[in-house]
C-alpha atoms as a PDB file:
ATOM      1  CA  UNK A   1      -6.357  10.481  19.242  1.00  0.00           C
ATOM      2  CA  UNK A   2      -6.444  12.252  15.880  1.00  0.00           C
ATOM      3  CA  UNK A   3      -5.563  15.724  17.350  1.00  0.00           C
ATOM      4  CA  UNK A   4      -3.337  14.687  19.432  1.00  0.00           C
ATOM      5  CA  UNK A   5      -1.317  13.830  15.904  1.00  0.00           C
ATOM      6  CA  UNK A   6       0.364  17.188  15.255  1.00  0.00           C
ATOM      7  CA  UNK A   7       3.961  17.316  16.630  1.00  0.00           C
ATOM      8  CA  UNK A   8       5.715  20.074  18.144  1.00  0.00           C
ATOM      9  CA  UNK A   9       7.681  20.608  14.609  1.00  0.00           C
ATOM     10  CA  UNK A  10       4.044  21.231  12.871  1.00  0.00           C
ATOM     11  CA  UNK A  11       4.339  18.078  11.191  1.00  0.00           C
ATOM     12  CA  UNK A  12       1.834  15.036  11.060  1.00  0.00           C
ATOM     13  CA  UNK A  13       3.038  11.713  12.895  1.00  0.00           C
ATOM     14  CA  UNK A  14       1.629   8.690  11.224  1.00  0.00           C
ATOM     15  CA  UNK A  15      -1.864   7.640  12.721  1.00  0.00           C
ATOM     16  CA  UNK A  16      -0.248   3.971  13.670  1.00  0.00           C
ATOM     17  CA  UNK A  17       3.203   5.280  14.793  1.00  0.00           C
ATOM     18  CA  UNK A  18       1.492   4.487  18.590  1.00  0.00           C
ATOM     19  CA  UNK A  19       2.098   1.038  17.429  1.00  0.00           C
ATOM     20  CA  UNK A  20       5.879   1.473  18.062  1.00  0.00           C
ATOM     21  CA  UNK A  21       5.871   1.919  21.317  1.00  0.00           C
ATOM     22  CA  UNK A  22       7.977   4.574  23.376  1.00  0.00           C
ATOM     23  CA  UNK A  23       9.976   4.193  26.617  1.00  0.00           C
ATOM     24  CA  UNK A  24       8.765   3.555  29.760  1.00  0.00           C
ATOM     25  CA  UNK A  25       9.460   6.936  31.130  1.00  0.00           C
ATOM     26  CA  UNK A  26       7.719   8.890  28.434  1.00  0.00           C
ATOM     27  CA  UNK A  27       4.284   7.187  29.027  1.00  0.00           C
ATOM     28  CA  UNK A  28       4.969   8.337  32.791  1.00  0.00           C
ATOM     29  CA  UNK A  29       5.032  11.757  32.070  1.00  0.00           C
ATOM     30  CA  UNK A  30       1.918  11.541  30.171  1.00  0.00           C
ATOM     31  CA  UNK A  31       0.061   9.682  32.123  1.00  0.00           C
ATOM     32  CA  UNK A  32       0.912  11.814  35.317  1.00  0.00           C
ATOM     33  CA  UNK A  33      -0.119  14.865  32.636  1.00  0.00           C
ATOM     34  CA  UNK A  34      -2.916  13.319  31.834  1.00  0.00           C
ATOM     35  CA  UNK A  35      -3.579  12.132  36.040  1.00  0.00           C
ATOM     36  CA  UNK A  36      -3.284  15.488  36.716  1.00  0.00           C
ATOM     37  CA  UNK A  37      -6.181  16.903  34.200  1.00  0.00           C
ATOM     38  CA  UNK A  38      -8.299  14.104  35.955  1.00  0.00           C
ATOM     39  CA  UNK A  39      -7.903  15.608  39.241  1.00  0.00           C
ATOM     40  CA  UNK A  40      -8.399  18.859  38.404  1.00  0.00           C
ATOM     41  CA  UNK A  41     -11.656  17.774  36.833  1.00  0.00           C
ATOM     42  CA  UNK A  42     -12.409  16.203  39.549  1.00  0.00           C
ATOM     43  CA  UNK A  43     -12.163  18.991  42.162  1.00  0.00           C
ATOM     44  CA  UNK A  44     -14.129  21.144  39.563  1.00  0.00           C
ATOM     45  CA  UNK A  45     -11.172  23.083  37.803  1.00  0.00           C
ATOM     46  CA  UNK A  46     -11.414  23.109  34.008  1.00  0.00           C
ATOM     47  CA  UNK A  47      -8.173  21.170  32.368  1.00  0.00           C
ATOM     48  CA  UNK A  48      -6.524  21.718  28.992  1.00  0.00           C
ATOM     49  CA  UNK A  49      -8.769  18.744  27.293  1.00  0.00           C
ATOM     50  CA  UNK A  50     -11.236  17.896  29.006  1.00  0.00           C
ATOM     51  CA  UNK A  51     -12.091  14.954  31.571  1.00  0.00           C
ATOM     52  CA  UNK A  52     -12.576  12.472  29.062  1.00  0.00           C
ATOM     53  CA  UNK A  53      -9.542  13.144  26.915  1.00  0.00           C
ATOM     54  CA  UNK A  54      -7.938  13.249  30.944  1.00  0.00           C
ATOM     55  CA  UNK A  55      -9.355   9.530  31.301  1.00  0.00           C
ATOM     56  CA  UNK A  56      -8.709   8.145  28.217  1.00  0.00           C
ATOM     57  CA  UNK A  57      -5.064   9.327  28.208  1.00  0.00           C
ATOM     58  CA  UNK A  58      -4.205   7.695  31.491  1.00  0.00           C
ATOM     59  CA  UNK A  59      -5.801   4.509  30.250  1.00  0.00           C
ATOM     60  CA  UNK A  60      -3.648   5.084  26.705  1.00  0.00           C
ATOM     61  CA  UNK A  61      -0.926   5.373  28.917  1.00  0.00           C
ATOM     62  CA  UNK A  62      -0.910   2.695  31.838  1.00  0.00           C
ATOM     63  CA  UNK A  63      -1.989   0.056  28.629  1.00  0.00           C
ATOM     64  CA  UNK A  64       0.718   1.362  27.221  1.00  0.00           C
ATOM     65  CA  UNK A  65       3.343   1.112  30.213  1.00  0.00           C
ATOM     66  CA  UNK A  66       1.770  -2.332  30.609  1.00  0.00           C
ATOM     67  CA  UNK A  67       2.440  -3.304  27.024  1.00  0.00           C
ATOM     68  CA  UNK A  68       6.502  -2.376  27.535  1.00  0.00           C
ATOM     69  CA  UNK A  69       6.496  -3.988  30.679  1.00  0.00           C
ATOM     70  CA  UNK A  70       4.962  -7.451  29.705  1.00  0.00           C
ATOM     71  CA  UNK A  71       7.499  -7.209  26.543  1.00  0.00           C
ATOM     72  CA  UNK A  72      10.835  -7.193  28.450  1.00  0.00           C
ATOM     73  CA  UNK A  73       9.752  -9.632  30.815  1.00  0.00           C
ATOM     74  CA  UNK A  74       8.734 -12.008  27.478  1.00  0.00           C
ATOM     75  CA  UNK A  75      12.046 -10.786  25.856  1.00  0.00           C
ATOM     76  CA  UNK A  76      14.236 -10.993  29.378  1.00  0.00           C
ATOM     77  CA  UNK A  77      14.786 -14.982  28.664  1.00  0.00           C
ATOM     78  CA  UNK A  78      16.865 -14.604  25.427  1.00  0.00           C
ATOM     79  CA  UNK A  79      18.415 -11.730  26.323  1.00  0.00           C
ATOM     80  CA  UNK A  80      20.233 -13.315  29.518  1.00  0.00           C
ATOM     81  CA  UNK A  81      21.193 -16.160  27.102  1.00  0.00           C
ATOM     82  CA  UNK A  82      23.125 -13.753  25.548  1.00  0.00           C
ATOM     83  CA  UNK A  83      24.514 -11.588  28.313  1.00  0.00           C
ATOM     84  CA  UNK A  84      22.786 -12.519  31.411  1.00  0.00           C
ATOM     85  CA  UNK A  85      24.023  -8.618  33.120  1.00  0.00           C
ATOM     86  CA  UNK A  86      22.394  -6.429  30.371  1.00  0.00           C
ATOM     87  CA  UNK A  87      18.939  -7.208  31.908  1.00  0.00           C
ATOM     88  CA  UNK A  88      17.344  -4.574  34.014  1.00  0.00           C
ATOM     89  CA  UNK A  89      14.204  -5.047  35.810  1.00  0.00           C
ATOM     90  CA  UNK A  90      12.118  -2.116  37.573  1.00  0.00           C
ATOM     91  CA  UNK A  91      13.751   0.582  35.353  1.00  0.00           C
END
């Protein structure tokens, strides 16, 4: 995941900024990115990475995804105590 650490800017994100998360959406569009690279391999095209960078990305991806998902459901309880309409499910 090193090279994937140089931002559009030219500048260096921190190596653990992963660790912060990022909304829902944005690990969609990565991991269809990264889907896409897979099939390509997979019908014998060459992709921008590679198949395994392809793989690992969706799997970096859905965990991710998974990781936001399981978090709002955990944080969903206390949040409703508070104001039981600023909940959204799905989105």
């Amino acid at each position: 995941m090193h090279k994937h650490r140089k931002q559009a800017d030219g500048k260096l994100r921190a190596s653990d900024n992963w660790q912060k998360g990022q909304p829902r959406d944005a690990y969609m569009k990565s991991a269809f990115r990264h889907f896409m690279d897979w099939w390509l391999e997979h019908r014998g095209k060459r992709s921008r990475d590679g198949i395994e960078d392809a793989l690992c990305g969706l799997i970096f991806n859905a965990m991710g995804y998974l990781f936001e998902v399981l978090h709002a459901r955990e944080e969903a309880p206390r949040a409703t105590e508070a104001n039981p309409k600023q909940i959204e499910y799905g989105s």
